[in-house]
N, C-alpha and C. Protein backbone atom coordinates (compact mmCIF):
# COMPACT_ATOMS: atom_id res chain seq x y z
N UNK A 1 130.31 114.99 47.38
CA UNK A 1 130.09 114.88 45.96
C UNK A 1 131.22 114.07 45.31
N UNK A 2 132.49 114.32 46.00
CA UNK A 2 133.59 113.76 44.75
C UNK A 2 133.24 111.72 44.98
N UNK A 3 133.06 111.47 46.73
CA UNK A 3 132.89 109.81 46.81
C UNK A 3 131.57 109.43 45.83
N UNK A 4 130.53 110.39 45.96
CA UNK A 4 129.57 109.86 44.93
C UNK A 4 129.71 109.75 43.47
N UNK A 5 130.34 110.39 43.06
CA UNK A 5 130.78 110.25 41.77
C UNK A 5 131.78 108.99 41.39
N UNK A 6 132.58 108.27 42.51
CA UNK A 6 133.54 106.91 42.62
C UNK A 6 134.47 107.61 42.89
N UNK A 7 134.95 108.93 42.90
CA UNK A 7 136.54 109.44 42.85
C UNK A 7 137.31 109.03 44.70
N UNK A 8 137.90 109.26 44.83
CA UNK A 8 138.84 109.19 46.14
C UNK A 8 139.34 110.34 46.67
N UNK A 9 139.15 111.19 47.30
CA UNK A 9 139.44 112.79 47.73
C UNK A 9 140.95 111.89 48.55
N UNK A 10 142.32 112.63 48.18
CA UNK A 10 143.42 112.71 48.79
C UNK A 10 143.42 114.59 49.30
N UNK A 11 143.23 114.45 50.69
CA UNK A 11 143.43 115.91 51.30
C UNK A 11 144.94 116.07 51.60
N UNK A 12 145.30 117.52 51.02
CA UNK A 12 146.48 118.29 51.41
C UNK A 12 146.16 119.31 52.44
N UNK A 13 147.69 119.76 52.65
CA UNK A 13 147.29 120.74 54.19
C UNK A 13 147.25 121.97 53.57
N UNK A 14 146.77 122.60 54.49
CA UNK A 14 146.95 123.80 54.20
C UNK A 14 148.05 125.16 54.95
N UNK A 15 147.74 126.08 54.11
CA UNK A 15 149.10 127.04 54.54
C UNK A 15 148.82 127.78 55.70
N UNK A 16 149.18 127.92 56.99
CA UNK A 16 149.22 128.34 57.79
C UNK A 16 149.06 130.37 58.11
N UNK A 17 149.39 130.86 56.36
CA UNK A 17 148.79 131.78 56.70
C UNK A 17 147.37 132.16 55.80
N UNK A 18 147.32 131.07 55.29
CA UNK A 18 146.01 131.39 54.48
C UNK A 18 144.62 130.92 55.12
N UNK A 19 145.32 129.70 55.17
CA UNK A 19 144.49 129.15 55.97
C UNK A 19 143.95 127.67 54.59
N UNK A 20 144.19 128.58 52.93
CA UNK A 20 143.92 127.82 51.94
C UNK A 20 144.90 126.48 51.54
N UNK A 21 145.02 125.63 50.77
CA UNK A 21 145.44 124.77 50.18
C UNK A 21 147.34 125.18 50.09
N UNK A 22 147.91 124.47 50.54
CA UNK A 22 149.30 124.47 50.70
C UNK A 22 149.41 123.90 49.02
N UNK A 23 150.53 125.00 48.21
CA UNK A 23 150.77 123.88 46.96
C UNK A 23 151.73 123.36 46.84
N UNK A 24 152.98 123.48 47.84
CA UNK A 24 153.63 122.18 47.86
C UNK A 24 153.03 120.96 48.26
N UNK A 25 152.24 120.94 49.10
CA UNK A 25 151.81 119.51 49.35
C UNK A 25 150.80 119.09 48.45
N UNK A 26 150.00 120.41 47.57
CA UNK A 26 149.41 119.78 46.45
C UNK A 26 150.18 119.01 45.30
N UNK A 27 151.18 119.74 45.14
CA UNK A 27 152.17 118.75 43.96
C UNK A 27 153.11 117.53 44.32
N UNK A 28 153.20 117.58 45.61
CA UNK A 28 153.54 116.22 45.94
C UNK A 28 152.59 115.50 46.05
N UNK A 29 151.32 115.46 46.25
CA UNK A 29 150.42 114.46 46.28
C UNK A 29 149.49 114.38 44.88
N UNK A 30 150.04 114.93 44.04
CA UNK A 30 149.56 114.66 42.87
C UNK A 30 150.27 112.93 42.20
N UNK A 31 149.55 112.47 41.44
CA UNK A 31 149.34 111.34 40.97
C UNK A 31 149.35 110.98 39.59
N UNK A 32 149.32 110.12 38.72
CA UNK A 32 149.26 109.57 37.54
C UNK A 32 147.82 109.60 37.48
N UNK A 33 146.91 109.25 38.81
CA UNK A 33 145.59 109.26 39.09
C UNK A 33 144.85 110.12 39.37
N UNK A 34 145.21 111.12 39.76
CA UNK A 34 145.08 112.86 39.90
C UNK A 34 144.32 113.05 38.49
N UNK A 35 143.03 114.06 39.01
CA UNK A 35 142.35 114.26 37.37
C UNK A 35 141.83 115.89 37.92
N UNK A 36 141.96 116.47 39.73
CA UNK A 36 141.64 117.17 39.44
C UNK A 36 141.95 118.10 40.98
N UNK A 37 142.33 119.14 41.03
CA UNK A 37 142.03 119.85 42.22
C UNK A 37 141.16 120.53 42.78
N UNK A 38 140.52 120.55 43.86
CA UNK A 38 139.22 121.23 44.67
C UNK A 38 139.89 122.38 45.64
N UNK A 39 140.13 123.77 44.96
CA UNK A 39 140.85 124.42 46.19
C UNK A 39 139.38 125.17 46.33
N UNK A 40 139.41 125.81 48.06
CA UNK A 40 138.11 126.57 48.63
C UNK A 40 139.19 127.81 49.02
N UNK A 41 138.32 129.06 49.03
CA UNK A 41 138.72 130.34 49.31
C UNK A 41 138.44 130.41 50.61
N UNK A 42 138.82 130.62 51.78
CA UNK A 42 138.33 130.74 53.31
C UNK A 42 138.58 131.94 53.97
N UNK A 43 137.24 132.28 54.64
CA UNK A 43 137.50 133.52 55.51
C UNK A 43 137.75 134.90 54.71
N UNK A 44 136.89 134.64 53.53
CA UNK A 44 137.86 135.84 52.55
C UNK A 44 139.01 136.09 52.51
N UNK A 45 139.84 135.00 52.49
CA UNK A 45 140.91 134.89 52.39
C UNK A 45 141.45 134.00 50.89
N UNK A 46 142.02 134.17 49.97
CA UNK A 46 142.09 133.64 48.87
C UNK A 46 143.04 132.70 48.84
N UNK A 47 143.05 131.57 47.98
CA UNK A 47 144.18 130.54 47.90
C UNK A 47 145.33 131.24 46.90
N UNK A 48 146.03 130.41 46.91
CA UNK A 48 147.37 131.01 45.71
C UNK A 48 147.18 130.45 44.40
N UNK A 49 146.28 130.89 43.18
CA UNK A 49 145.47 130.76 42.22
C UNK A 49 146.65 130.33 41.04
N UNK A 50 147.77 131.44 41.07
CA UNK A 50 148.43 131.68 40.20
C UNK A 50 149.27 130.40 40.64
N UNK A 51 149.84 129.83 41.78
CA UNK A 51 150.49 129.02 41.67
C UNK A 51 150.02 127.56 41.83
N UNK A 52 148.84 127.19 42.16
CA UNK A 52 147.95 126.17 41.86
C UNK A 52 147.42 126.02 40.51
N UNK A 53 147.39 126.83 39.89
CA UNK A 53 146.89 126.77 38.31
C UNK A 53 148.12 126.59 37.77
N UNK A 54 149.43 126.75 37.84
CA UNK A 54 151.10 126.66 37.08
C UNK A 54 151.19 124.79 37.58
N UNK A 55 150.40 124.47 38.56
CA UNK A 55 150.78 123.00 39.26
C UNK A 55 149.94 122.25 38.51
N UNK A 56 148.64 122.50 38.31
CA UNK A 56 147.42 121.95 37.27
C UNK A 56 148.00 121.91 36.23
N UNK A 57 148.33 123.11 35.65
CA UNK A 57 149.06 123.21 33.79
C UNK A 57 149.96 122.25 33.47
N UNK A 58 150.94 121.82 34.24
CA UNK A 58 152.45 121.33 34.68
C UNK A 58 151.47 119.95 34.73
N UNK A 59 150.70 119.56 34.97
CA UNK A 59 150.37 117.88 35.82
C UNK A 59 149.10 117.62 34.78
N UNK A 60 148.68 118.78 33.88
CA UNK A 60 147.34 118.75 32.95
C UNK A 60 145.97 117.84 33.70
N UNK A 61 145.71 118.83 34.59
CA UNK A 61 144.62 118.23 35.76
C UNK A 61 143.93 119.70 35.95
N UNK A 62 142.92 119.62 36.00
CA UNK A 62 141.64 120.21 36.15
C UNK A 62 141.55 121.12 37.71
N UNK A 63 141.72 122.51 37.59
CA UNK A 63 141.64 123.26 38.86
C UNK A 63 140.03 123.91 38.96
N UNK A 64 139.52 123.32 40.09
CA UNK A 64 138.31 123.58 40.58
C UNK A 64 137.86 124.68 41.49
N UNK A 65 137.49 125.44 41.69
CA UNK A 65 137.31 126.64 42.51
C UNK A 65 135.84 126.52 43.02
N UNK A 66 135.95 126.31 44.22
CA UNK A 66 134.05 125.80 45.40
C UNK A 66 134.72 127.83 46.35
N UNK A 67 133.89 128.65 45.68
CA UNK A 67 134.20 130.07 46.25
C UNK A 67 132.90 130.40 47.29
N UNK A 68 132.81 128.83 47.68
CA UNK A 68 131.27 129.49 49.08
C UNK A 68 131.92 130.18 49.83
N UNK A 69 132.81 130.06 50.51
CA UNK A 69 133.81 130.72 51.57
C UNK A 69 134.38 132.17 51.21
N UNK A 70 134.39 132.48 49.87
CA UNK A 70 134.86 133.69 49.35
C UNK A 70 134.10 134.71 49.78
N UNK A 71 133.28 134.86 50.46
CA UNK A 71 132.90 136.47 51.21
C UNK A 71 134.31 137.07 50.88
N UNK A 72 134.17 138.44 50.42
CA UNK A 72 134.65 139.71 50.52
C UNK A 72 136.28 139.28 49.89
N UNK A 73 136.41 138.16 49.23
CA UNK A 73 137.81 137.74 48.83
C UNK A 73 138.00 138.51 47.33
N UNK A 74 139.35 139.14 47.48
CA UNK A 74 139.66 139.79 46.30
C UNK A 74 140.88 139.10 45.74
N UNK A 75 141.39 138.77 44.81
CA UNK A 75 142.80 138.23 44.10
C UNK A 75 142.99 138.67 43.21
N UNK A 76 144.39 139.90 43.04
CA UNK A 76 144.93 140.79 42.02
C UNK A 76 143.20 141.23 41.24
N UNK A 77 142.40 142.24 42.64
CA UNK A 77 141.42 142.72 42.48
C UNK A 77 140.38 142.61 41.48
N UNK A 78 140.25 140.92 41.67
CA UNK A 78 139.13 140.27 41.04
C UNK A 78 138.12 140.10 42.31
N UNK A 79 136.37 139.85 42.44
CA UNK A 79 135.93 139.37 42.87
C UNK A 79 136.51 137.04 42.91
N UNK A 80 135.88 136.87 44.13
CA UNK A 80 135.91 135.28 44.32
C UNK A 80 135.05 134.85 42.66
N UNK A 81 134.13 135.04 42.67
CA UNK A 81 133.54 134.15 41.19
C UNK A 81 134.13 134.78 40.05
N UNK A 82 135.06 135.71 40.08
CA UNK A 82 134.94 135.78 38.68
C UNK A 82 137.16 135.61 38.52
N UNK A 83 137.47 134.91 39.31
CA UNK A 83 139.15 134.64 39.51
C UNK A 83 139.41 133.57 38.39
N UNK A 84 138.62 132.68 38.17
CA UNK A 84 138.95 131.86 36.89
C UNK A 84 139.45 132.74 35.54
N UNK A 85 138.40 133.60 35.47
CA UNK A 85 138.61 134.69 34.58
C UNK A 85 139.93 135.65 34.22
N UNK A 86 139.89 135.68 35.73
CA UNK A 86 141.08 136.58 36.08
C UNK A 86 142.63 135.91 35.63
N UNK A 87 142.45 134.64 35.86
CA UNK A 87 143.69 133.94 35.44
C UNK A 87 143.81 133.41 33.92
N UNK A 88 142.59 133.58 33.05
CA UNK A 88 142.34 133.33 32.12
C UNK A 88 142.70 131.71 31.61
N UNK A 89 142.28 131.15 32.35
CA UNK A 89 141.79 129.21 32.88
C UNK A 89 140.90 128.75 31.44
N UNK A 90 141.28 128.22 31.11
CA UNK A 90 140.56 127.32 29.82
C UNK A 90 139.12 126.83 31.03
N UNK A 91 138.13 127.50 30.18
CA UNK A 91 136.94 127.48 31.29
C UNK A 91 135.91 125.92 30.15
N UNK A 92 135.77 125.37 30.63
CA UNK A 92 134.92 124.27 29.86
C UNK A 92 133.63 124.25 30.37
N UNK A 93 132.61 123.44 30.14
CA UNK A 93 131.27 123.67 30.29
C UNK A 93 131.08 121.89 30.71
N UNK A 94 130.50 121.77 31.60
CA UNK A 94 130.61 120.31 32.17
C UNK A 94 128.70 120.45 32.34
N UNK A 95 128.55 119.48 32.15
CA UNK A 95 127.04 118.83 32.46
C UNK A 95 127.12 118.18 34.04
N UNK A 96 126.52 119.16 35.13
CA UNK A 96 126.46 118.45 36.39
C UNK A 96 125.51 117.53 36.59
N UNK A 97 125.39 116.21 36.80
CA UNK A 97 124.47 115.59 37.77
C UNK A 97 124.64 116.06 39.29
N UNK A 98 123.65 115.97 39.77
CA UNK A 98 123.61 116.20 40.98
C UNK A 98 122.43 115.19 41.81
N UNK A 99 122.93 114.50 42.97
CA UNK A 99 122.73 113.24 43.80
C UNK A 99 122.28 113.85 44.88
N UNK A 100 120.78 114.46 45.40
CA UNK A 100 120.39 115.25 45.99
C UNK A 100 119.14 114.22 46.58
C-alpha cells in the first residue's frame, strides 16, 4: 500500500526482544521527508507505543498502528485496537482509497 500511494517505505530493525520496531533506529532514520511511521504488533507481543509516539511528537509525523498481528497483545492493559486510545494520540479521520 505505502509504494502505491508514491511513498518510499525506509525499513528499521527491530528489537530483538520484541521482535517490534527498534526506536532508536526509528529516529535515526527519520527524515525532513518522513511523514509517517508504520509500527506492527507481533506475536502478541506489543511495540514500545509510548516511546514511538514521544519520537512522532518530537519529528511531528504521523504514528500508524497495522494491529493484524496483535492477537492477545495487551499494553499498560489496553486491548491491540484500542492502544491509540490508550495513549491518547490525536486520532484524525482519513478518507482511505483502497487499490484492490
Amino acid at each position: 500500500m505505502v509504494v502505491r500511494i508514491g511513498a518510499t517505505p525506509i525499513f528499521a530493525d527491530v528489537d530483538a526482544n520484541t521482535c517490534c520496531l527498534d526506536v532508536n533506529d526509528v529516529a535515526q532514520k527519520i527524515s525532513n521527508r518522513t511523514k509517517a511511521v508504520i509500527v506492527v504488533h507481533l506475536y502478541g507481543s506489543p511495540a514500545n507505543l509510548d516511546a514511538l509516539s514521544a519520537v512522532c511528537d518530537q519529528n511531528t509525523i504521523e504514528l500508524i498502528e497495522d494491529c493484524a498481528q496483535a492477537h492477545g497483545t495487551l499494553y499498560h492493559g489496553q486491548k491491540g485496537r484500542n492502544i491509540h486510545l490508550a495513549n491518547e494520540r490525536k486520532l484524525k479521520s482519513y478518507r482511505l482509497k483502497w487499490y484492490f
